[in-house]
C-alpha atoms as a PDB file:
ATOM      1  CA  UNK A   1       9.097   0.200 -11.844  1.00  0.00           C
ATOM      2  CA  UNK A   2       5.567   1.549 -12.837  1.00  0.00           C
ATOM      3  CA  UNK A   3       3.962   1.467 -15.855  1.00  0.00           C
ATOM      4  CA  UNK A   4       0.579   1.267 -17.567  1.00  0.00           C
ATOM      5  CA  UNK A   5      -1.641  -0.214 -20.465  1.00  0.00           C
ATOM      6  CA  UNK A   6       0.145   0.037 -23.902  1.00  0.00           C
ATOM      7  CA  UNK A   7       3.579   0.815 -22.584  1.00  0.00           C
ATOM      8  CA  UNK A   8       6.286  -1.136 -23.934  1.00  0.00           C
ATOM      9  CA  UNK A   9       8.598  -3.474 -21.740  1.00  0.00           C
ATOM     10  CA  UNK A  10      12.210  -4.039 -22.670  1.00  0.00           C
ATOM     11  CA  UNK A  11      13.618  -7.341 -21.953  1.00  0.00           C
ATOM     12  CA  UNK A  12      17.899  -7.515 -22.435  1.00  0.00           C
ATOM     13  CA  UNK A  13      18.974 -10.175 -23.189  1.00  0.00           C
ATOM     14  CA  UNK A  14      20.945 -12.436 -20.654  1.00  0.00           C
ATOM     15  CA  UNK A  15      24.151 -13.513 -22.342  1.00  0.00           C
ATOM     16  CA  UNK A  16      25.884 -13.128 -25.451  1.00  0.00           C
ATOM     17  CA  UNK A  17      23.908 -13.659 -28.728  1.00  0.00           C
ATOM     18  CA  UNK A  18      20.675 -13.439 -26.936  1.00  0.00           C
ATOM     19  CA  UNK A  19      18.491 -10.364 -28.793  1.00  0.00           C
ATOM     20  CA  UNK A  20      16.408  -8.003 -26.927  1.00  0.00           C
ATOM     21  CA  UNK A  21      12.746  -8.934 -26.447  1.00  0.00           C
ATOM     22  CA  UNK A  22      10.095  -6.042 -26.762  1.00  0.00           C
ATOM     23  CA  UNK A  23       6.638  -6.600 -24.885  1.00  0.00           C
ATOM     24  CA  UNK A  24       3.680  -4.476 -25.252  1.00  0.00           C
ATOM     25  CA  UNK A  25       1.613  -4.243 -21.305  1.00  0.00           C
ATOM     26  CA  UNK A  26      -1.412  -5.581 -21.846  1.00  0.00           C
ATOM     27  CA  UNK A  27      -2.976  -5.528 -17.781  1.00  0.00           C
ATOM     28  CA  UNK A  28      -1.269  -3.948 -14.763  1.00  0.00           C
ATOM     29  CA  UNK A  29      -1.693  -6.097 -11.850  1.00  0.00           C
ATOM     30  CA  UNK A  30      -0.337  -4.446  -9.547  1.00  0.00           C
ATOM     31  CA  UNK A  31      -1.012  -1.831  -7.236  1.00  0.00           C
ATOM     32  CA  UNK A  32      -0.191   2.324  -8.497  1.00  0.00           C
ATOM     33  CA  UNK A  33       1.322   0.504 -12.350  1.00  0.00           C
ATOM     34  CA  UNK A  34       3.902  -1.693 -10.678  1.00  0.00           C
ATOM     35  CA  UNK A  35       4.406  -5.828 -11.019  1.00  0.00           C
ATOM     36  CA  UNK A  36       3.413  -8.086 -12.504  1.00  0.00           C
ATOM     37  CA  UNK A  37       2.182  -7.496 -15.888  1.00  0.00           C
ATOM     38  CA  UNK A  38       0.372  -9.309 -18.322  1.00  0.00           C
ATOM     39  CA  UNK A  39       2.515  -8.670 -21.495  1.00  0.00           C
ATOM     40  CA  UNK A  40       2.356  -9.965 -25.454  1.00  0.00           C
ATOM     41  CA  UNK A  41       5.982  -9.871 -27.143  1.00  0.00           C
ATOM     42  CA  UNK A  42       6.012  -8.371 -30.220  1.00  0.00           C
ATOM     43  CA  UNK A  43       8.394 -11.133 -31.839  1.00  0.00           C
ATOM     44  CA  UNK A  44       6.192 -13.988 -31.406  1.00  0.00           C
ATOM     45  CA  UNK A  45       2.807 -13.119 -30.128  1.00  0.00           C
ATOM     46  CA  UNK A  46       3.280 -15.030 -26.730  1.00  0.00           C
ATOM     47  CA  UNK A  47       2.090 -13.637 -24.015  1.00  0.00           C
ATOM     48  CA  UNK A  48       3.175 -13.608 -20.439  1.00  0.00           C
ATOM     49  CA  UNK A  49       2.651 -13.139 -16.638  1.00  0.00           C
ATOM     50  CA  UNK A  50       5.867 -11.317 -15.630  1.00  0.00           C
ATOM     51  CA  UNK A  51       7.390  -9.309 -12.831  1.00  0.00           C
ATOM     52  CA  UNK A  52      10.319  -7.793 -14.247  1.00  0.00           C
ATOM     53  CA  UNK A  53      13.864  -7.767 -13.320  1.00  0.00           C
ATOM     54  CA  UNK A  54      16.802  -5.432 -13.167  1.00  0.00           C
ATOM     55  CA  UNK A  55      17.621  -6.834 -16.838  1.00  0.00           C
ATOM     56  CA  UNK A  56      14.076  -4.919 -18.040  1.00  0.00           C
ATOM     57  CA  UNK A  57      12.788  -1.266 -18.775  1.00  0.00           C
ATOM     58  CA  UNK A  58       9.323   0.221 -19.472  1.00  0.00           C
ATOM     59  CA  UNK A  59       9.016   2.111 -22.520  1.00  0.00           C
ATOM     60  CA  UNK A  60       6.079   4.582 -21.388  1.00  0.00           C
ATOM     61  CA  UNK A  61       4.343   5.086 -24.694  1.00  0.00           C
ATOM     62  CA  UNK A  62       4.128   9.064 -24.034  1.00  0.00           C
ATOM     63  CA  UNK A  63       7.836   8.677 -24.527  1.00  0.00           C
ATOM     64  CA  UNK A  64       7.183   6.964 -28.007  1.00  0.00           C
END
């Protein structure tokens, strides 16, 4: 997984009735765009350290 600044993360959700999150990348941490990311979901304004999971895409935002 690689992304950078401003692309969007997609986080499924786990089980049944629980919505997709959206994230927006704030900071790469990682080397060459991957893991972890500092991210800010659009639903709620929280932000969040994360290393994503098999259960996540990146939306890059060229794609937008």
């Amino acid at each position: 997984m690689r992304a950078v600044k401003g692309d969007q993360l997609l986080v499924h959700g786990r089980i049944v009735g629980q919505h997709d999150r959206i994230a927006v990348i704030l900071e790469v941490l990682g080397p060459d765009g991957t893991p972890p990311y500092r991210v800010r979901f659009e639903d709620d304004g929280h932000e969040a350290l994360m290393s994503p999971g098999p259960d996540s895409v990146v939306r890059h935002k060229e794609d937008a």
